[in-house]
PDB file of N, CA and C in Angstrom:
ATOM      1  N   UNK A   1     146.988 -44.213 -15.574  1.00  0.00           N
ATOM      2  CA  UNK A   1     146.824 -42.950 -16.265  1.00  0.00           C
ATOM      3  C   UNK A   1     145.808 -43.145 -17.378  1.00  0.00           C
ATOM      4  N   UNK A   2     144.696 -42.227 -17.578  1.00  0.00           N
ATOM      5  CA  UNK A   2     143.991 -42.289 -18.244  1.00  0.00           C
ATOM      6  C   UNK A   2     143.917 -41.463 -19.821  1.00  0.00           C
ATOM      7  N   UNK A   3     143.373 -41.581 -20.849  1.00  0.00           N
ATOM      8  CA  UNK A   3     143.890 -41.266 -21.884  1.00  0.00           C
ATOM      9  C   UNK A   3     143.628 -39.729 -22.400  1.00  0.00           C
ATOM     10  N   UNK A   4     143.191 -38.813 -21.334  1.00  0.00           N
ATOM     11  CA  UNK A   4     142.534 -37.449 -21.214  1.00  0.00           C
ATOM     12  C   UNK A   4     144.062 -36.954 -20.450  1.00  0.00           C
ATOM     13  N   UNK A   5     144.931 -37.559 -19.469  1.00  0.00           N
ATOM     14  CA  UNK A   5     145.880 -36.890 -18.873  1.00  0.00           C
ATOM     15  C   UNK A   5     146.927 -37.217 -19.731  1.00  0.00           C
ATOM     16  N   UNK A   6     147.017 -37.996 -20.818  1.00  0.00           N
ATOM     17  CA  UNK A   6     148.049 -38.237 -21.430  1.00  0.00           C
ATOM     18  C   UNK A   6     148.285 -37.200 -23.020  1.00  0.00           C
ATOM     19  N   UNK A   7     147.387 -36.702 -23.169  1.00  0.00           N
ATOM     20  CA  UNK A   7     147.024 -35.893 -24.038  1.00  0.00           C
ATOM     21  C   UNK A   7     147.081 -34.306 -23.737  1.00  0.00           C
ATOM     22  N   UNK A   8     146.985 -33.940 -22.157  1.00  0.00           N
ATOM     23  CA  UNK A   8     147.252 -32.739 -21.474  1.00  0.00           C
ATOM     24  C   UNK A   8     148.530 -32.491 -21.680  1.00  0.00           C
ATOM     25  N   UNK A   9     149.679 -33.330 -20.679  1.00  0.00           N
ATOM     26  CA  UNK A   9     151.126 -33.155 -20.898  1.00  0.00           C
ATOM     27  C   UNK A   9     151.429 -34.589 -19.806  1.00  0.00           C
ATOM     28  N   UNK A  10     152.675 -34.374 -19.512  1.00  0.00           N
ATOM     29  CA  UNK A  10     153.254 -35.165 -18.478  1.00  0.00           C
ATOM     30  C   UNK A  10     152.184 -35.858 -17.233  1.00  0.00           C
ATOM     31  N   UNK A  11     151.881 -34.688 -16.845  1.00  0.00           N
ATOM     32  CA  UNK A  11     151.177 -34.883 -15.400  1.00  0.00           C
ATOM     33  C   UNK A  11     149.717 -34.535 -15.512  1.00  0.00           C
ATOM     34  N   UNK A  12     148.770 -34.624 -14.675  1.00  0.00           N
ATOM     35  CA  UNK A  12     147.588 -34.539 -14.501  1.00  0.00           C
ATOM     36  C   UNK A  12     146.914 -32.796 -14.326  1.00  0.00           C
ATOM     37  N   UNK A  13     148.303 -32.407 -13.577  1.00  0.00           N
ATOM     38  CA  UNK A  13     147.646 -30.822 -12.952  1.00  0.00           C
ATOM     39  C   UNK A  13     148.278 -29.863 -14.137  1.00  0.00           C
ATOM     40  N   UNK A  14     149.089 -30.087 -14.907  1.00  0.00           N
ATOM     41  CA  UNK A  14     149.539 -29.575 -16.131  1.00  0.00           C
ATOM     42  C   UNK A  14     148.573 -28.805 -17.258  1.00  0.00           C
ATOM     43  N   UNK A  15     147.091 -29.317 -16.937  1.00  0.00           N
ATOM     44  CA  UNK A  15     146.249 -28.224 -18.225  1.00  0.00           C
ATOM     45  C   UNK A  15     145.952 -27.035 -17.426  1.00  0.00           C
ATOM     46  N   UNK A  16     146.224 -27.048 -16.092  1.00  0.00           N
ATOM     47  CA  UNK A  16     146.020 -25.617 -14.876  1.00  0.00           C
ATOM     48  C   UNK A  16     147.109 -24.470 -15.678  1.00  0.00           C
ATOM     49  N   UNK A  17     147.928 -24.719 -15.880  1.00  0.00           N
ATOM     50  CA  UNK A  17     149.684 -23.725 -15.812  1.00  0.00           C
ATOM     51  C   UNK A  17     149.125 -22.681 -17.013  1.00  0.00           C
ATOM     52  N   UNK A  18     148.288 -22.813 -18.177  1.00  0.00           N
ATOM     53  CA  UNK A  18     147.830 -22.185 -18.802  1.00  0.00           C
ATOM     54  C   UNK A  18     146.432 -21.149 -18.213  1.00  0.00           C
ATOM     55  N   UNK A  19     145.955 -21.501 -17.497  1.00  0.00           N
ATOM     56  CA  UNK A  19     144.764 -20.578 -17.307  1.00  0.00           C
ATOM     57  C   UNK A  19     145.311 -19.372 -16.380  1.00  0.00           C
ATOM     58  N   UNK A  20     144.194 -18.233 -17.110  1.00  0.00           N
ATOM     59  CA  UNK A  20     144.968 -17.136 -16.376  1.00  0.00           C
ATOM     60  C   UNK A  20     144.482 -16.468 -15.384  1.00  0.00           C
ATOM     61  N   UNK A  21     144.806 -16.398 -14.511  1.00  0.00           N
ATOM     62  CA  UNK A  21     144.102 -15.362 -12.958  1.00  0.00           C
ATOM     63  C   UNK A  21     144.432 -13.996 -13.059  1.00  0.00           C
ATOM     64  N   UNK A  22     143.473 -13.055 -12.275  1.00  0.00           N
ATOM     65  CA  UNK A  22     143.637 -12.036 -12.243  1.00  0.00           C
ATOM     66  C   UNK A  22     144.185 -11.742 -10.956  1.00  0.00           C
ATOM     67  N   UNK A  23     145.293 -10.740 -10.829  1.00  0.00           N
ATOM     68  CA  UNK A  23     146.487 -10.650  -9.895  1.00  0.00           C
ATOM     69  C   UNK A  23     146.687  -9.064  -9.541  1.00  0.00           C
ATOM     70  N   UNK A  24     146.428  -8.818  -8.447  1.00  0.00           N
ATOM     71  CA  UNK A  24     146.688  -7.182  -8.039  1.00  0.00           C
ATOM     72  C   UNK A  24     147.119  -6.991  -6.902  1.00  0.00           C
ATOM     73  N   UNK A  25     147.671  -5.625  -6.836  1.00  0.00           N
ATOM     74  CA  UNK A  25     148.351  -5.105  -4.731  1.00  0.00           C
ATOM     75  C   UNK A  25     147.652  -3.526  -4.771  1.00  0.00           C
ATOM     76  N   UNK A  26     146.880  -4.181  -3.468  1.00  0.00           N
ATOM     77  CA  UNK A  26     146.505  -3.183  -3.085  1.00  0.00           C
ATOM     78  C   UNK A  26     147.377  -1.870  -2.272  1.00  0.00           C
ATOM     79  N   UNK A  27     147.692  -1.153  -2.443  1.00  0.00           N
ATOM     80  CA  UNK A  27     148.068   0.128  -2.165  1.00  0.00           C
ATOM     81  C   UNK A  27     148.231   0.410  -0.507  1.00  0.00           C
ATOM     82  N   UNK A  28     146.421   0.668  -0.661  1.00  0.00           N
ATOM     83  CA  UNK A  28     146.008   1.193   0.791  1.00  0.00           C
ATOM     84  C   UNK A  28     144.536   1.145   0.348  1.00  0.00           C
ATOM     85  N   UNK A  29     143.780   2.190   1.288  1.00  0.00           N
ATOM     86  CA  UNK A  29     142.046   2.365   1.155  1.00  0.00           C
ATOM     87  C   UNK A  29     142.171   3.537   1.899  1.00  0.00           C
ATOM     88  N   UNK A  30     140.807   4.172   1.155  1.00  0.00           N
ATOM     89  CA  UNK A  30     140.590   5.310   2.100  1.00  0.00           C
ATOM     90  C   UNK A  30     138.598   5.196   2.306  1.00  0.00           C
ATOM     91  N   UNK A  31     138.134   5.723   2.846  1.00  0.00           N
ATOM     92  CA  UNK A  31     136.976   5.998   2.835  1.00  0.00           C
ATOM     93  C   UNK A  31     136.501   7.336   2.671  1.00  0.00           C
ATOM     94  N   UNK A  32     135.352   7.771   1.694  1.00  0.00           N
ATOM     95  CA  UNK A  32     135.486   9.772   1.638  1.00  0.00           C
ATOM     96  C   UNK A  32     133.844   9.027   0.942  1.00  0.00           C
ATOM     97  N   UNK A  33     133.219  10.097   1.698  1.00  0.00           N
ATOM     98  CA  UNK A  33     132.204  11.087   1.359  1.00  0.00           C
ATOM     99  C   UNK A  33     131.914  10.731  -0.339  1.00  0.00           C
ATOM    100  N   UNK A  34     130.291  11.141  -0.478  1.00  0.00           N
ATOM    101  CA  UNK A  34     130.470  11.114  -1.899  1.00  0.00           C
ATOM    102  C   UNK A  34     130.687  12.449  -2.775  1.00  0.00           C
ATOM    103  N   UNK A  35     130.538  13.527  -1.680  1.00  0.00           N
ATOM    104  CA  UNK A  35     130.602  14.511  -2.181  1.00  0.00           C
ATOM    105  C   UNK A  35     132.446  14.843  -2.083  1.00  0.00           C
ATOM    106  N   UNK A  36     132.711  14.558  -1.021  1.00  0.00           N
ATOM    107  CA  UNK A  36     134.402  14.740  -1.144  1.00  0.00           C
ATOM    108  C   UNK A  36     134.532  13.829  -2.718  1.00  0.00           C
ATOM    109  N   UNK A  37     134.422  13.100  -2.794  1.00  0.00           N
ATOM    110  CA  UNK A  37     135.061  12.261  -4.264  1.00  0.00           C
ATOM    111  C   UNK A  37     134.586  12.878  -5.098  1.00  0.00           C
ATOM    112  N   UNK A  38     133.411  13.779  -5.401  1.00  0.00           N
ATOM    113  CA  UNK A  38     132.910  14.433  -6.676  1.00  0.00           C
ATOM    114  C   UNK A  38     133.585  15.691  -7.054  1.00  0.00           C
ATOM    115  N   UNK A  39     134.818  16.357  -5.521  1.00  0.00           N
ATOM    116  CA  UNK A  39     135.075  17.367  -5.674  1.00  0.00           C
ATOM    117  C   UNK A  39     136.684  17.254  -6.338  1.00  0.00           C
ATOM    118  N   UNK A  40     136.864  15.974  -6.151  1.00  0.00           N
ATOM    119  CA  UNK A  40     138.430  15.374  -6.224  1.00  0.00           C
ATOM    120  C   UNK A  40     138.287  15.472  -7.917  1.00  0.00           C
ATOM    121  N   UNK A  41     139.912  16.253  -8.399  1.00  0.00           N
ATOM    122  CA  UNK A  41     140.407  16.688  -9.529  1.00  0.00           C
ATOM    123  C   UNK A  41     141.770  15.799 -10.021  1.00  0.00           C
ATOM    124  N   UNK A  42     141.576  16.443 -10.953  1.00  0.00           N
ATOM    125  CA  UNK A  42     143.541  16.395 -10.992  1.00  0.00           C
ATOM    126  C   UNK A  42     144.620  16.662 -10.354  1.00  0.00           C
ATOM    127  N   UNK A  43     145.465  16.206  -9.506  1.00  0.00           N
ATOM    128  CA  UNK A  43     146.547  16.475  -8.729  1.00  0.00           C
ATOM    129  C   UNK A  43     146.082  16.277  -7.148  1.00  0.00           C
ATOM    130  N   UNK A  44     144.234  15.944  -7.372  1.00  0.00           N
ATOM    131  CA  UNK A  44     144.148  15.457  -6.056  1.00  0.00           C
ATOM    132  C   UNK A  44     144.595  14.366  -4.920  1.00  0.00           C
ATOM    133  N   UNK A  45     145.041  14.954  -3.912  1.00  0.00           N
ATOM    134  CA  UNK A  45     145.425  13.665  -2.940  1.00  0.00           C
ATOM    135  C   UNK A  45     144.730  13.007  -2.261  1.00  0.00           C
ATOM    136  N   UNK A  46     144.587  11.823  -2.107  1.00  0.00           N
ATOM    137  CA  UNK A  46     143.547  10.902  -1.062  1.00  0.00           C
ATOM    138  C   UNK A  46     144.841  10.530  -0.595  1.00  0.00           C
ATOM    139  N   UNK A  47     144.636  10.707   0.690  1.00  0.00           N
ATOM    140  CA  UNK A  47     144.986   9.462   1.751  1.00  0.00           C
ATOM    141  C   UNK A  47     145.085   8.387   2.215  1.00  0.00           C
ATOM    142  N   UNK A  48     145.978   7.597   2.125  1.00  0.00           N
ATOM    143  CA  UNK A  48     145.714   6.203   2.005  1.00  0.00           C
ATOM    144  C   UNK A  48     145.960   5.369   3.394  1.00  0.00           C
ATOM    145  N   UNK A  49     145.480   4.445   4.460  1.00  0.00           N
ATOM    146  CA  UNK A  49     145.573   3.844   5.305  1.00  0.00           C
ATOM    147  C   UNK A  49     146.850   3.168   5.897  1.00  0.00           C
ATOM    148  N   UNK A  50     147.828   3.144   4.646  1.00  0.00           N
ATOM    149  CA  UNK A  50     149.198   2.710   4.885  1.00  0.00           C
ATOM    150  C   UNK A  50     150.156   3.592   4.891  1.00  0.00           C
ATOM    151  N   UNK A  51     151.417   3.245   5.555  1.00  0.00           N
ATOM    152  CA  UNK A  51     152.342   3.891   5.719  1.00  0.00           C
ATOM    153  C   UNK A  51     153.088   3.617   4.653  1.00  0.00           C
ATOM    154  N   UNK A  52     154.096   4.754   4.602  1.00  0.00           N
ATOM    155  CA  UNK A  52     155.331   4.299   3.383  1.00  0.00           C
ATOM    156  C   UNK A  52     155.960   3.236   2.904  1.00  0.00           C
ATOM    157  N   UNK A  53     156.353   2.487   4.113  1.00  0.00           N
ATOM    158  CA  UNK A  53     156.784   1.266   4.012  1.00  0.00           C
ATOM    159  C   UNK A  53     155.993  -0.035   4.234  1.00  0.00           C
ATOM    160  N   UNK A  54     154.897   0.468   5.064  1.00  0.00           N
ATOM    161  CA  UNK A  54     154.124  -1.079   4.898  1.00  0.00           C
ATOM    162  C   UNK A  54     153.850  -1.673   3.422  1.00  0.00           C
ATOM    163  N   UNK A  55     153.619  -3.201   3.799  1.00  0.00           N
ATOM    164  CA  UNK A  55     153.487  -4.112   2.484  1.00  0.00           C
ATOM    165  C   UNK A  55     152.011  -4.061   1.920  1.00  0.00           C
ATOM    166  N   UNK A  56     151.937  -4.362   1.076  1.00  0.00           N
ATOM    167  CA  UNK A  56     150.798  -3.944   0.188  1.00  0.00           C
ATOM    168  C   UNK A  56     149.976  -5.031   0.033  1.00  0.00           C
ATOM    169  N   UNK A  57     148.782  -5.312  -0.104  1.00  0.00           N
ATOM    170  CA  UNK A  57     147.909  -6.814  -0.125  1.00  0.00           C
ATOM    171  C   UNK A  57     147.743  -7.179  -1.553  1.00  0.00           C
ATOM    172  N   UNK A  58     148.219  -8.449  -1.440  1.00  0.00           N
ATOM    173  CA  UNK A  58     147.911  -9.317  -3.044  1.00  0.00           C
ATOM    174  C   UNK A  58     146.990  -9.937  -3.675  1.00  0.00           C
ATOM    175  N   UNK A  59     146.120  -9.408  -4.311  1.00  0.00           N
ATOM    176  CA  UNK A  59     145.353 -10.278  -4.458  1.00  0.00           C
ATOM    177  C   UNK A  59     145.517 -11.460  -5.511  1.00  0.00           C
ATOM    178  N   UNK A  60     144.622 -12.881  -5.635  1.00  0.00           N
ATOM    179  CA  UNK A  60     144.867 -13.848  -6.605  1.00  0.00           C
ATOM    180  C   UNK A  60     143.213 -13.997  -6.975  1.00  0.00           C
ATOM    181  N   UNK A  61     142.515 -13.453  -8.245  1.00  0.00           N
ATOM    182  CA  UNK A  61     140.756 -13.590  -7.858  1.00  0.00           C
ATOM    183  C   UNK A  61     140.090 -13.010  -6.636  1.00  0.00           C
ATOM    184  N   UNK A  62     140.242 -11.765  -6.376  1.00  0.00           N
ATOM    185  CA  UNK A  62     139.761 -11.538  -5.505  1.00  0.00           C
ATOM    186  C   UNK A  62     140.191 -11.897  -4.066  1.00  0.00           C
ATOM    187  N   UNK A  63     140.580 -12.740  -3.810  1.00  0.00           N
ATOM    188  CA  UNK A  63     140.894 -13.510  -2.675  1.00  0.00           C
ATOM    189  C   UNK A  63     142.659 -13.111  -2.200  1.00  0.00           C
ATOM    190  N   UNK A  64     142.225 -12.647  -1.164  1.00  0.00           N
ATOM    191  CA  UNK A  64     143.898 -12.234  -0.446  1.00  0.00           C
ATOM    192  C   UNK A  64     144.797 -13.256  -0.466  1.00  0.00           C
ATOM    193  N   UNK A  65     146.180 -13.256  -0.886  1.00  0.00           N
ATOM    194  CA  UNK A  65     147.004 -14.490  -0.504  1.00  0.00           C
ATOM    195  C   UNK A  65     148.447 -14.520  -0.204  1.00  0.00           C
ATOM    196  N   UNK A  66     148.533 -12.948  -0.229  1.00  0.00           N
ATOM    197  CA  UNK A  66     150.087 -12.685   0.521  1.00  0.00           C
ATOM    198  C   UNK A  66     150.374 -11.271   0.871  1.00  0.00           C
ATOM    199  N   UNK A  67     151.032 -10.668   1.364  1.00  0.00           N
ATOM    200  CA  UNK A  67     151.763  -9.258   1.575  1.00  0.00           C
ATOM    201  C   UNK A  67     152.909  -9.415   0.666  1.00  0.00           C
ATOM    202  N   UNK A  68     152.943  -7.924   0.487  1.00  0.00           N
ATOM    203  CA  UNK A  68     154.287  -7.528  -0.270  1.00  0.00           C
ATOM    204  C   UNK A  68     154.891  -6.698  -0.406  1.00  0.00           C
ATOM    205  N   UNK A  69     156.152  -6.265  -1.137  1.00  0.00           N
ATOM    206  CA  UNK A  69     156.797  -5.164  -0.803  1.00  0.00           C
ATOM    207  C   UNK A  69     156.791  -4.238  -2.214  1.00  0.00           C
ATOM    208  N   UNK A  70     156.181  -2.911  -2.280  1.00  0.00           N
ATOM    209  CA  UNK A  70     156.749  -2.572  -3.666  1.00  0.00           C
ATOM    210  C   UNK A  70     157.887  -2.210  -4.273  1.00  0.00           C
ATOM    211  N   UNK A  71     158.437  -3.127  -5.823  1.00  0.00           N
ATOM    212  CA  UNK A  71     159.586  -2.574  -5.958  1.00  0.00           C
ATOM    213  C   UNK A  71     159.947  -1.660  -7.133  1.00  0.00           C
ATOM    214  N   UNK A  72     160.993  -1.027  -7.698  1.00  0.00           N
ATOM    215  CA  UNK A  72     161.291  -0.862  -9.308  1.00  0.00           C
ATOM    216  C   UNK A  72     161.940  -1.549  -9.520  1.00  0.00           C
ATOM    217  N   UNK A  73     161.266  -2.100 -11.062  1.00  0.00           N
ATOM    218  CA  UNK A  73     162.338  -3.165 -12.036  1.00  0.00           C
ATOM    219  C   UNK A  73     162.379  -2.479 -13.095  1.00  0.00           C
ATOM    220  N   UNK A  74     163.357  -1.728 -13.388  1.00  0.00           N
ATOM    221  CA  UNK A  74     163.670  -1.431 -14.784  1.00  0.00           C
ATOM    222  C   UNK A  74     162.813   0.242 -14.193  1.00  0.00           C
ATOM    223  N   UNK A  75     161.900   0.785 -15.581  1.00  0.00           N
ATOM    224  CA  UNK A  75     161.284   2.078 -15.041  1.00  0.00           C
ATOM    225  C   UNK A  75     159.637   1.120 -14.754  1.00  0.00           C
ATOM    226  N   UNK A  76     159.501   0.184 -14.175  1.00  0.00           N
ATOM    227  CA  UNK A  76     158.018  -0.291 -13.712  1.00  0.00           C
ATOM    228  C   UNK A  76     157.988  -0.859 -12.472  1.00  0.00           C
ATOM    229  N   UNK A  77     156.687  -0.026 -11.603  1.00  0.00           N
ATOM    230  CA  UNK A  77     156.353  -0.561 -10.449  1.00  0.00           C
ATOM    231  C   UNK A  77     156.036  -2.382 -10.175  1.00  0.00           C
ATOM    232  N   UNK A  78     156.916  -3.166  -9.779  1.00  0.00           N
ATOM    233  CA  UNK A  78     156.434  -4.479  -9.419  1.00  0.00           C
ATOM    234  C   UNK A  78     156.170  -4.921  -7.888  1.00  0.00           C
ATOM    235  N   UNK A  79     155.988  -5.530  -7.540  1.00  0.00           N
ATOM    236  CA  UNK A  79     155.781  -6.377  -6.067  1.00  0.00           C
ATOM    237  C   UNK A  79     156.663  -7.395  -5.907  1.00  0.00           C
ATOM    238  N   UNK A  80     157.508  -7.475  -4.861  1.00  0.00           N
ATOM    239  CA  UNK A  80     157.700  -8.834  -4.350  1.00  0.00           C
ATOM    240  C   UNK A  80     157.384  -9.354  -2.944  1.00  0.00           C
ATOM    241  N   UNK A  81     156.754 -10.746  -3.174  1.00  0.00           N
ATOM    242  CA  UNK A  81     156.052 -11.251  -2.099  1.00  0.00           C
ATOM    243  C   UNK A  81     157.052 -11.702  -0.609  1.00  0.00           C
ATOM    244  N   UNK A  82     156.355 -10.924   0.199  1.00  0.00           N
ATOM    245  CA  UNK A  82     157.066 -11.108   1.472  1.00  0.00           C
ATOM    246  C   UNK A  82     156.774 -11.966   2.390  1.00  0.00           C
ATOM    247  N   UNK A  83     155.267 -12.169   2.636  1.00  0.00           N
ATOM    248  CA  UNK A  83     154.554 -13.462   3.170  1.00  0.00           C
ATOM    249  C   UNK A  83     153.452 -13.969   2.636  1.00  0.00           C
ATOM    250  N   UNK A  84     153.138 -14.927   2.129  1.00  0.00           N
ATOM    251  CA  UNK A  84     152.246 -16.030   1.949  1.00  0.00           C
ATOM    252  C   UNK A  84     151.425 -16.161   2.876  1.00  0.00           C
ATOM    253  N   UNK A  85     150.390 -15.747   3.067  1.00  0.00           N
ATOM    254  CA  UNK A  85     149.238 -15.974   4.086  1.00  0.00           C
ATOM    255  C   UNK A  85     148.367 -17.177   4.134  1.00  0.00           C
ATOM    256  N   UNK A  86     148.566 -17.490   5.400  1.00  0.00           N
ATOM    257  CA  UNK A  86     147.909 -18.941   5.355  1.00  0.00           C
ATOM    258  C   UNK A  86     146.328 -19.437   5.058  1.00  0.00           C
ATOM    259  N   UNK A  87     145.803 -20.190   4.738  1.00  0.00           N
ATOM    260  CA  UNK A  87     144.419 -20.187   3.935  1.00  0.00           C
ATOM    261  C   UNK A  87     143.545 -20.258   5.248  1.00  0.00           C
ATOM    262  N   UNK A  88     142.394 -19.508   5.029  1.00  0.00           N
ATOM    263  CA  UNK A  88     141.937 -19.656   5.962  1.00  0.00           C
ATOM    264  C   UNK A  88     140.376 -20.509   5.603  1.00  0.00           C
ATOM    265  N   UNK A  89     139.705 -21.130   6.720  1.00  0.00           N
ATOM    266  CA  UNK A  89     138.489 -22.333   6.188  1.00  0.00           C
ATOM    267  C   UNK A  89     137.683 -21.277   5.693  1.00  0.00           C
ATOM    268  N   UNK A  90     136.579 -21.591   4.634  1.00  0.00           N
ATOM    269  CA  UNK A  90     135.728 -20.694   4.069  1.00  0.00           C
ATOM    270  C   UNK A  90     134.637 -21.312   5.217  1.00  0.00           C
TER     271      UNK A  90
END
């Protein structure tokens, strides 16, 4: 062990647990016109590609890395992850 990992914490991968990623679920998608979107107001509906119950896509940086289900915790929309998608080669 060298004197840079001993100064991090315990272990080597330990200065990672602090940095922060950006984390989102996608909904659905729609595709519209640019003029349909210029006409879209308040109370407007878009359509979204998913059904009620399908799982929603997670992102971690941009990069997809699981499905999920949306839930309520308390009065706030959260996600819980249903599958872990396997990595695929870049």
């Amino acid at each position: 062990m060298n004197e840079d990992e001993t100064q991090i914490g315990d272990k080597p991968h330990d200065a990672v647990y602090d940095v922060s990623v950006e984390v989102y679920a996608v909904l659905g998608t729609a595709t519209l016109p640019i003029a349909q979107l210029l006409k879209l107001g308040r109370g407007a509906v878009v359509e979204l590609d998913r059904k009620v119950n399908d799982p929603v896509d997670l992102f971690v940086n941009q990069r997809r890395i699981a499905k999920a289900d949306v839930v309520v915790v308390e009065d706030h929309l959260a996600v819980t992850v249903s599958e872990v998608l396997k990595r695929v080669a870049d």
